[in-house]
Protein backbone atom coordinates (compact mmCIF):
# COMPACT_ATOMS: atom_id res chain seq x y z
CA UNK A 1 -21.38 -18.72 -4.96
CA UNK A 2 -18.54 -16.61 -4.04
CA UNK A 3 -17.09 -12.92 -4.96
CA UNK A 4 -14.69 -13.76 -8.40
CA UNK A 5 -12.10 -11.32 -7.64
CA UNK A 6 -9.70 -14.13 -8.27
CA UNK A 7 -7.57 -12.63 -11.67
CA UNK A 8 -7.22 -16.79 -12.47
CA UNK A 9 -9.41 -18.93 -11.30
CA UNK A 10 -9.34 -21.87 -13.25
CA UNK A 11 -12.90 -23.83 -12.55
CA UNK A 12 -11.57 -27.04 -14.63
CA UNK A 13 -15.12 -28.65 -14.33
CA UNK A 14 -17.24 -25.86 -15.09
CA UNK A 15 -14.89 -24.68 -18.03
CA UNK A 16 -15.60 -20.77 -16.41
CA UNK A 17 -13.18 -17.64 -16.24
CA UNK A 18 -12.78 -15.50 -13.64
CA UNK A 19 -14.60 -12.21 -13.78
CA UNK A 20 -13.53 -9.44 -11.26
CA UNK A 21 -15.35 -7.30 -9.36
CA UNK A 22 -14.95 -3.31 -9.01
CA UNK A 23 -14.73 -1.77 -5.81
CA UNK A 24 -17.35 -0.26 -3.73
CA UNK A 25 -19.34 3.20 -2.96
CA UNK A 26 -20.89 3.61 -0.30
CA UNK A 27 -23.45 1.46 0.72
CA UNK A 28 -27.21 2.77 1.75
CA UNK A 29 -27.20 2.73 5.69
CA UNK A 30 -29.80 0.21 7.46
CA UNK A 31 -32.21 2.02 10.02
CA UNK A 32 -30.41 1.35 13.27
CA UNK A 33 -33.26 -0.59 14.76
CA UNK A 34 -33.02 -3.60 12.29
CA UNK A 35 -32.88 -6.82 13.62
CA UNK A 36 -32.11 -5.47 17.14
CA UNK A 37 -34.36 -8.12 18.81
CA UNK A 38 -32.47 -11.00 17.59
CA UNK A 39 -29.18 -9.46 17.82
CA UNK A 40 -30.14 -9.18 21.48
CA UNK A 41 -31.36 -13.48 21.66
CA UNK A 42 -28.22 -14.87 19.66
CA UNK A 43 -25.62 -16.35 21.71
CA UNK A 44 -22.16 -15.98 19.96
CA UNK A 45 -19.79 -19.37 20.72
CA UNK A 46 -16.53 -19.79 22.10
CA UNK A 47 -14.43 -21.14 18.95
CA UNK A 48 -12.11 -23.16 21.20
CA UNK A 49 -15.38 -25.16 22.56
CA UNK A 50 -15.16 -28.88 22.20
CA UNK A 51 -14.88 -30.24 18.73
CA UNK A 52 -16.64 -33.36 18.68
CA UNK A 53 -19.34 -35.68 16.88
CA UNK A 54 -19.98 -34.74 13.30
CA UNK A 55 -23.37 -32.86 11.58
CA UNK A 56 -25.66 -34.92 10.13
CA UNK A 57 -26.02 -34.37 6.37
CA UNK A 58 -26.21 -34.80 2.89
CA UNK A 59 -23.59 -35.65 1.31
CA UNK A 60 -21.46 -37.23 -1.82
CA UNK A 61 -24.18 -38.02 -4.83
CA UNK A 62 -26.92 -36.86 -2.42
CA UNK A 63 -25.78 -33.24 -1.68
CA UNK A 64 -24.98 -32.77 -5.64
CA UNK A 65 -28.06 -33.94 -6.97
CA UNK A 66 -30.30 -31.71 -4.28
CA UNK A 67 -27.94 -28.89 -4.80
CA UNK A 68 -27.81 -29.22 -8.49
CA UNK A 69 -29.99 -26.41 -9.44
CA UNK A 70 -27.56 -23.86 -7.62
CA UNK A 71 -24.79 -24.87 -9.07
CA UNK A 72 -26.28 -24.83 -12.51
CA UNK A 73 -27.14 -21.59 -11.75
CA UNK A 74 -23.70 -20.56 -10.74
CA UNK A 75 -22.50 -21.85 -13.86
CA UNK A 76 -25.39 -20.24 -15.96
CA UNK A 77 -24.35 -17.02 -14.33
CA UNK A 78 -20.98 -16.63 -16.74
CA UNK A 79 -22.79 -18.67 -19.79
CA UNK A 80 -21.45 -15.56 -21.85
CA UNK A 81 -17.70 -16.08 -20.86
CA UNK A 82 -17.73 -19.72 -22.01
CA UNK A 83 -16.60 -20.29 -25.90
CA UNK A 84 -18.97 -20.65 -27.98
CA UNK A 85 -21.87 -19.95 -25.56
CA UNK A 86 -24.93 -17.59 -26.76
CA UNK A 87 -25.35 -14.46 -25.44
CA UNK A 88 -28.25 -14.70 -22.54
CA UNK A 89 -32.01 -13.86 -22.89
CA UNK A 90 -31.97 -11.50 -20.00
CA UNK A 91 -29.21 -9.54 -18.30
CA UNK A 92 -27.63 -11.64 -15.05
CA UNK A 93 -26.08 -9.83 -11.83
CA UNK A 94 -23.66 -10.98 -9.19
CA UNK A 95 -23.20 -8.56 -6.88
CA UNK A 96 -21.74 -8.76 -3.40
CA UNK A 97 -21.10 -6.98 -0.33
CA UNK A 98 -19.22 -7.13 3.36
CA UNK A 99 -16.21 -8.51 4.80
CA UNK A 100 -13.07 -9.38 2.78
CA UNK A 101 -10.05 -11.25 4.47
CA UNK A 102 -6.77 -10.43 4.28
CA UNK A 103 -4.20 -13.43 3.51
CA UNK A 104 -2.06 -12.03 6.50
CA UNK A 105 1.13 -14.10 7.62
CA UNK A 106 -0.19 -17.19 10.27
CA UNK A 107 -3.89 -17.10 8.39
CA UNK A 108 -5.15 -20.31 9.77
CA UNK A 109 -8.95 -20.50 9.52
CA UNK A 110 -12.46 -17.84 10.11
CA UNK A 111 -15.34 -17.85 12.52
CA UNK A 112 -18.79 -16.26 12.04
CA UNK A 113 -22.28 -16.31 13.27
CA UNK A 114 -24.82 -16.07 10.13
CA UNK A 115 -28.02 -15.42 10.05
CA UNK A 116 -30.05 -17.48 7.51
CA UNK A 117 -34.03 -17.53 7.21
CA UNK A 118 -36.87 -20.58 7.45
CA UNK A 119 -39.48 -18.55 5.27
CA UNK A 120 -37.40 -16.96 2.51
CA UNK A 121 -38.92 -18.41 -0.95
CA UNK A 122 -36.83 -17.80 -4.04
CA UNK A 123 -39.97 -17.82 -6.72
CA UNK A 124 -37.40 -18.33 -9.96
CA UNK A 125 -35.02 -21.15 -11.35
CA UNK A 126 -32.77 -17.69 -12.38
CA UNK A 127 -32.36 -16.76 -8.41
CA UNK A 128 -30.21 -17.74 -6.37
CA UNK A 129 -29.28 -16.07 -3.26
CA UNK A 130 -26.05 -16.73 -1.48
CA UNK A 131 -26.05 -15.03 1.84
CA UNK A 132 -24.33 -14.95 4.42
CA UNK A 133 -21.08 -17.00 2.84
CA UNK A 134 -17.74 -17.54 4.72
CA UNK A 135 -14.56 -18.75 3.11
CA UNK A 136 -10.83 -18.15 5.00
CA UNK A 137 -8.18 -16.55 3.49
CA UNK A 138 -4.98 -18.51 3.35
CA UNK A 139 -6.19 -21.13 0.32
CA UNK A 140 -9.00 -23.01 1.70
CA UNK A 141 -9.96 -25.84 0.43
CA UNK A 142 -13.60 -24.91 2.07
CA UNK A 143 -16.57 -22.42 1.59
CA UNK A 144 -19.71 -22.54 3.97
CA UNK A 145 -22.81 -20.85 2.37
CA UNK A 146 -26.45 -20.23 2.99
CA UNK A 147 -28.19 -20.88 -0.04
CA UNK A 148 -31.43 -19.89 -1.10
CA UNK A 149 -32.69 -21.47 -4.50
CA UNK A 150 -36.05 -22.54 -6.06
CA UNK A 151 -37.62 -25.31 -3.77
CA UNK A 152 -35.14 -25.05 -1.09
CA UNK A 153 -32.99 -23.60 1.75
CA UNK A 154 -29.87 -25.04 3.07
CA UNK A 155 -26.53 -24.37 4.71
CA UNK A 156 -23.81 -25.78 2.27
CA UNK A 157 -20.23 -27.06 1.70
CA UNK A 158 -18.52 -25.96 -1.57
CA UNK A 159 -15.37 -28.29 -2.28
CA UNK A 160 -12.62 -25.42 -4.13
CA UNK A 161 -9.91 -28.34 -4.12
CA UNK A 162 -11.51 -31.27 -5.68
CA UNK A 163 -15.37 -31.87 -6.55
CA UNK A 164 -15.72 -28.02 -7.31
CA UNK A 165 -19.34 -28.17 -6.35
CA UNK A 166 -21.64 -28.18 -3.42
CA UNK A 167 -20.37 -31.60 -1.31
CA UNK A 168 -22.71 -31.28 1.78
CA UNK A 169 -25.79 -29.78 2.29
CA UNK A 170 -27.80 -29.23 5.59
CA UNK A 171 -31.56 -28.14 4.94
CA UNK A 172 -32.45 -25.88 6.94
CA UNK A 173 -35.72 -27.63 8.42
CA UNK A 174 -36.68 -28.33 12.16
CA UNK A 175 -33.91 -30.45 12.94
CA UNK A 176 -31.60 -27.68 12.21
CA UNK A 177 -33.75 -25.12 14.06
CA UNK A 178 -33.63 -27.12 17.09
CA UNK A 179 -29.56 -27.85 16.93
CA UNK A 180 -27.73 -25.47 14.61
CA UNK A 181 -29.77 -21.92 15.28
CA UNK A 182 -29.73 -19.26 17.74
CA UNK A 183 -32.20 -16.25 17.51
CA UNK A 184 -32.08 -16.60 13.86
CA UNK A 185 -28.35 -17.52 13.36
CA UNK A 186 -25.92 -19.93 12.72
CA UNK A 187 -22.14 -20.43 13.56
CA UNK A 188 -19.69 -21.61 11.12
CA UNK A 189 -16.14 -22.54 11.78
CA UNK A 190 -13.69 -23.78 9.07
CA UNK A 191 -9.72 -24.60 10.42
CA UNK A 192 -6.27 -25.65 8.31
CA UNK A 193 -5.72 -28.81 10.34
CA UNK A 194 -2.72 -29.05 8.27
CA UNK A 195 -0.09 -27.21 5.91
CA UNK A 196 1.37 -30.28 4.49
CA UNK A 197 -0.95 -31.57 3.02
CA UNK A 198 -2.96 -28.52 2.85
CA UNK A 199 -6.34 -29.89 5.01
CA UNK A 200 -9.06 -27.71 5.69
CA UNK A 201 -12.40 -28.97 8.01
CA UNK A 202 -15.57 -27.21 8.42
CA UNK A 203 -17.52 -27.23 11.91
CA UNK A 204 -21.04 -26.64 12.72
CA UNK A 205 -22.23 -25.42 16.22
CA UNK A 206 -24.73 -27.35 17.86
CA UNK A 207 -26.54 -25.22 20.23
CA UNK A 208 -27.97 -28.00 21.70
CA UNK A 209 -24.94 -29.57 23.21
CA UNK A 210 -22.81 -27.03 22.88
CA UNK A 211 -20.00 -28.61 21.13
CA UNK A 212 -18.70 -28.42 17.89
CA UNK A 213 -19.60 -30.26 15.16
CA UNK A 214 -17.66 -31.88 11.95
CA UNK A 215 -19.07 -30.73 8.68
CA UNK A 216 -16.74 -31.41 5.78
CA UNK A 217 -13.03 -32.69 5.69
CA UNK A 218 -11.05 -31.60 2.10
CA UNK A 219 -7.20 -31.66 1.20
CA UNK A 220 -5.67 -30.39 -1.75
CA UNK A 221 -4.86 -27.10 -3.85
CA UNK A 222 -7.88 -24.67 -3.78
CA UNK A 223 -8.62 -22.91 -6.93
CA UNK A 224 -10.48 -19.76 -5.23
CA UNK A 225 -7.59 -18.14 -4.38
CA UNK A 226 -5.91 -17.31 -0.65
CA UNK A 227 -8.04 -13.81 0.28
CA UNK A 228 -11.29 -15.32 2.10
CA UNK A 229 -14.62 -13.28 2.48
CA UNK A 230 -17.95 -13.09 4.32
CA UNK A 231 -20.35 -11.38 2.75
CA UNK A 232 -23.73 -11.73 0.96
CA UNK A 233 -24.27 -12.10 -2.96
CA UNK A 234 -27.04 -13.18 -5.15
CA UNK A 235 -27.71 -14.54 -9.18
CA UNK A 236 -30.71 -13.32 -10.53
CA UNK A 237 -32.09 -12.12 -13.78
CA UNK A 238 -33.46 -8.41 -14.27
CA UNK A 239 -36.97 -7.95 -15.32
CA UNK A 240 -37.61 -5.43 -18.44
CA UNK A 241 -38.17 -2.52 -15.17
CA UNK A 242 -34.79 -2.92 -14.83
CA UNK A 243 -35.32 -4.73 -10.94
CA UNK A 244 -33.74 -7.59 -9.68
CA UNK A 245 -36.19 -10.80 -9.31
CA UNK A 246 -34.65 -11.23 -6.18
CA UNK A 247 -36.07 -8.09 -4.66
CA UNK A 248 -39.20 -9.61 -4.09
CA UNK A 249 -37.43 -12.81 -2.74
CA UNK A 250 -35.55 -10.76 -0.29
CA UNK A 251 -37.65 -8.31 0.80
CA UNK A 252 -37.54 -7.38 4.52
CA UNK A 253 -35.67 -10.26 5.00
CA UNK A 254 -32.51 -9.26 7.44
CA UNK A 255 -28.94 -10.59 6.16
CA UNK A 256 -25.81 -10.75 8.71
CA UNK A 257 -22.31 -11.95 9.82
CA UNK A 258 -21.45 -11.26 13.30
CA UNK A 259 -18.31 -11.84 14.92
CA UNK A 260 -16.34 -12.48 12.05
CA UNK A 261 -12.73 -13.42 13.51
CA UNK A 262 -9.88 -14.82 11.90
CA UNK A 263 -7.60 -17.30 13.34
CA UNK A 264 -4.11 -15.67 12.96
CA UNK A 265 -1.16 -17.22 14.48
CA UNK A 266 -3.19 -19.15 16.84
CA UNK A 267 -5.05 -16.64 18.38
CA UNK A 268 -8.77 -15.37 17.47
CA UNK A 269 -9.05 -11.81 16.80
CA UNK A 270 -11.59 -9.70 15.31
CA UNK A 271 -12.02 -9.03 11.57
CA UNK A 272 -10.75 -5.07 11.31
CA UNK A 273 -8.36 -2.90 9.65
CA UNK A 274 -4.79 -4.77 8.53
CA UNK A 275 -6.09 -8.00 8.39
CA UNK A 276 -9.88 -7.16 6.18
CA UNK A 277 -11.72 -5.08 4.20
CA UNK A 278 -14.00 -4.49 1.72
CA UNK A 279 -12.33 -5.51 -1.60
CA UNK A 280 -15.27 -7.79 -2.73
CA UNK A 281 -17.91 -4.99 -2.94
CA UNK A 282 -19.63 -3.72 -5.72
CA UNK A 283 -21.93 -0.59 -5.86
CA UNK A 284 -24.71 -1.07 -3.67
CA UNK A 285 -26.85 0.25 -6.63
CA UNK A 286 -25.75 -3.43 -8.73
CA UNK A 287 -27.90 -5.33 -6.71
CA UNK A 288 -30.76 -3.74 -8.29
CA UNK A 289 -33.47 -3.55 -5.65
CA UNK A 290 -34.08 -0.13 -4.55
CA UNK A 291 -35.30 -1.27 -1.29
CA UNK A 292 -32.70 -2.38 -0.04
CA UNK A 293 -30.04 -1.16 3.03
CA UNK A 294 -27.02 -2.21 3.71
CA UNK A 295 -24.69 -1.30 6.60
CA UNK A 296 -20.96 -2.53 7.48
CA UNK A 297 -22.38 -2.04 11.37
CA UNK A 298 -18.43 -2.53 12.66
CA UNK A 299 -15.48 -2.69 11.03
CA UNK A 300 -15.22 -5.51 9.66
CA UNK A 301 -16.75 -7.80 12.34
CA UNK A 302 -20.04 -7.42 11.49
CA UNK A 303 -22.14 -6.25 8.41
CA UNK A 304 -25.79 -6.37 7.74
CA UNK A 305 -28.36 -6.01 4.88
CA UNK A 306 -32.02 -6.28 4.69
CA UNK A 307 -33.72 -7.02 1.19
């Protein structure tokens, strides 16, 4: 559920170890008309808009039992790290691509709009699709993902300083179309309310009223590391053709971020050059679907693929 690159990360309640990623090539370019129409319809918030009222959601027992599967399958994903473990039936992927974000001095908290889809099915228990996810740099307690599993689709909190699993979920059904979406997006917001102790809270934006909304509220030390990302990854198993199963998941579904800013110093500025990158990516070719494009469309604001 998130890009590894950490050289310790120490996931006491799965038992896992870290497992690093190696840097990119270039990624295969996405015809420039992709997705223009709803790039054109989304309307991009103001992150110092009102903060007020709080998402409804699942959450506590309620988010981890719906969001068991993906977790299991997060854990499945490094079965063969684990002592003991025996060696998996088929060969499992993680790759990832797009923005990674620099721990610079006064890192505070990130801002995106994602784009998530109503109609994307995963078919298999092995898939699971992470895409668009957002964590800050500068040791969040706090990762926001769009999650794609078997029998669901949801936007979801991931706890890195205490429950180490999914903590709130938010299905992505009518109620969400009507409040949380714009043209086929969302906007995610998580901010370090505090450096002693070290609080982190994730915000929803309800379109509806336009106001911020409270998500998730967690303190403590993070174990996923101080560099944040936004970018889109996927678990899946590889059929004996050597594809992906999540090709046919995925396909010519669009995946974005756009206007991925950090909040540095207490100011909002763009995602670019001295304060992100592209550490987290992997060859485009490791995602195993040959369909697929990929494009960082502005550096390093705003990155899109489509399956």
């Amino acid at each position: 559920m998130f890009p590894l690159r950490r050289a310790s990360l120490a996931l006491a309640a799965a038992g896992v170890a870290a497992l690093a990623l190696t840097p990119a090539t270039a990624g295969h370019a996405v015809p420039a008309s992709a997705n223009a129409a709803t790039h054109a319809r989304t309307v991009v918030p103001d992150p110092h808009a009102a903060h007020r009222g709080t998402v409804p959601a699942l959450r506590g027992a309620a988010a981890r039992t719906r969001m068991a599967g993906a977790a299991a399958d997060f854990r499945a994903a490094h079965r063969d790290l684990l002592p003991g473990a025996r060696p998996s039936l088929a060969a499992q992927i993680h790759p990832a691509q797009g923005t990674s974000l620099t721990n610079v001095s006064g890192t505070g908290g990130v801002v995106a709009t994602q784009s998530f889809s109503s109609t994307l099915t995963v078919a298999r228990s092995g898939t699971t699709i992470y895409t668009p996810t957002l964590y800050p740099a500068g040791g969040s307690c706090i990762e926001i993902t769009t999650v794609y599993t078997s029998g669901q689709r949801s936007v979801s909190v991931w706890d890195w300083c205490n429950d180490i699993t999914f903590v709130v979920s938010v299905p992505i059904d009518s109620t969400f179309l009507g409040t949380y979406a714009s043209g086929g997006f969302y906007s995610a917001e998580v901010l370090r309310t505090s450096s002693n102790p070290n609080t982190w809270v994730a915000y929803l934006y309800n379109y509806a009223n336009s106001t911020w909304q409270t998500l998730y509220t967690s303190s403590g030390s993070t174990q996923a590391g101080t560099s944040g990302w936004d970018v889109y990854e996927l678990y899946s198993d590889v059929a004996a053709n050597g594809t992906s199963y999540a090709c046919t998941d995925m396909a010519g579904t669009t995946f974005e971020a756009r206007s991925i800013r950090q909040y540095i110093n207490g100011s909002w500025v763009n995602a670019a050059p001295g304060n992100a990158g592209t550490a987290y990516d992997q060859p485009h070719d490791n995602f195993k679907c040959p369909d697929m494009t990929y494009q960082m469309v502005s550096q390093y604001d705003n990155w899109r693929a489509v399956g």
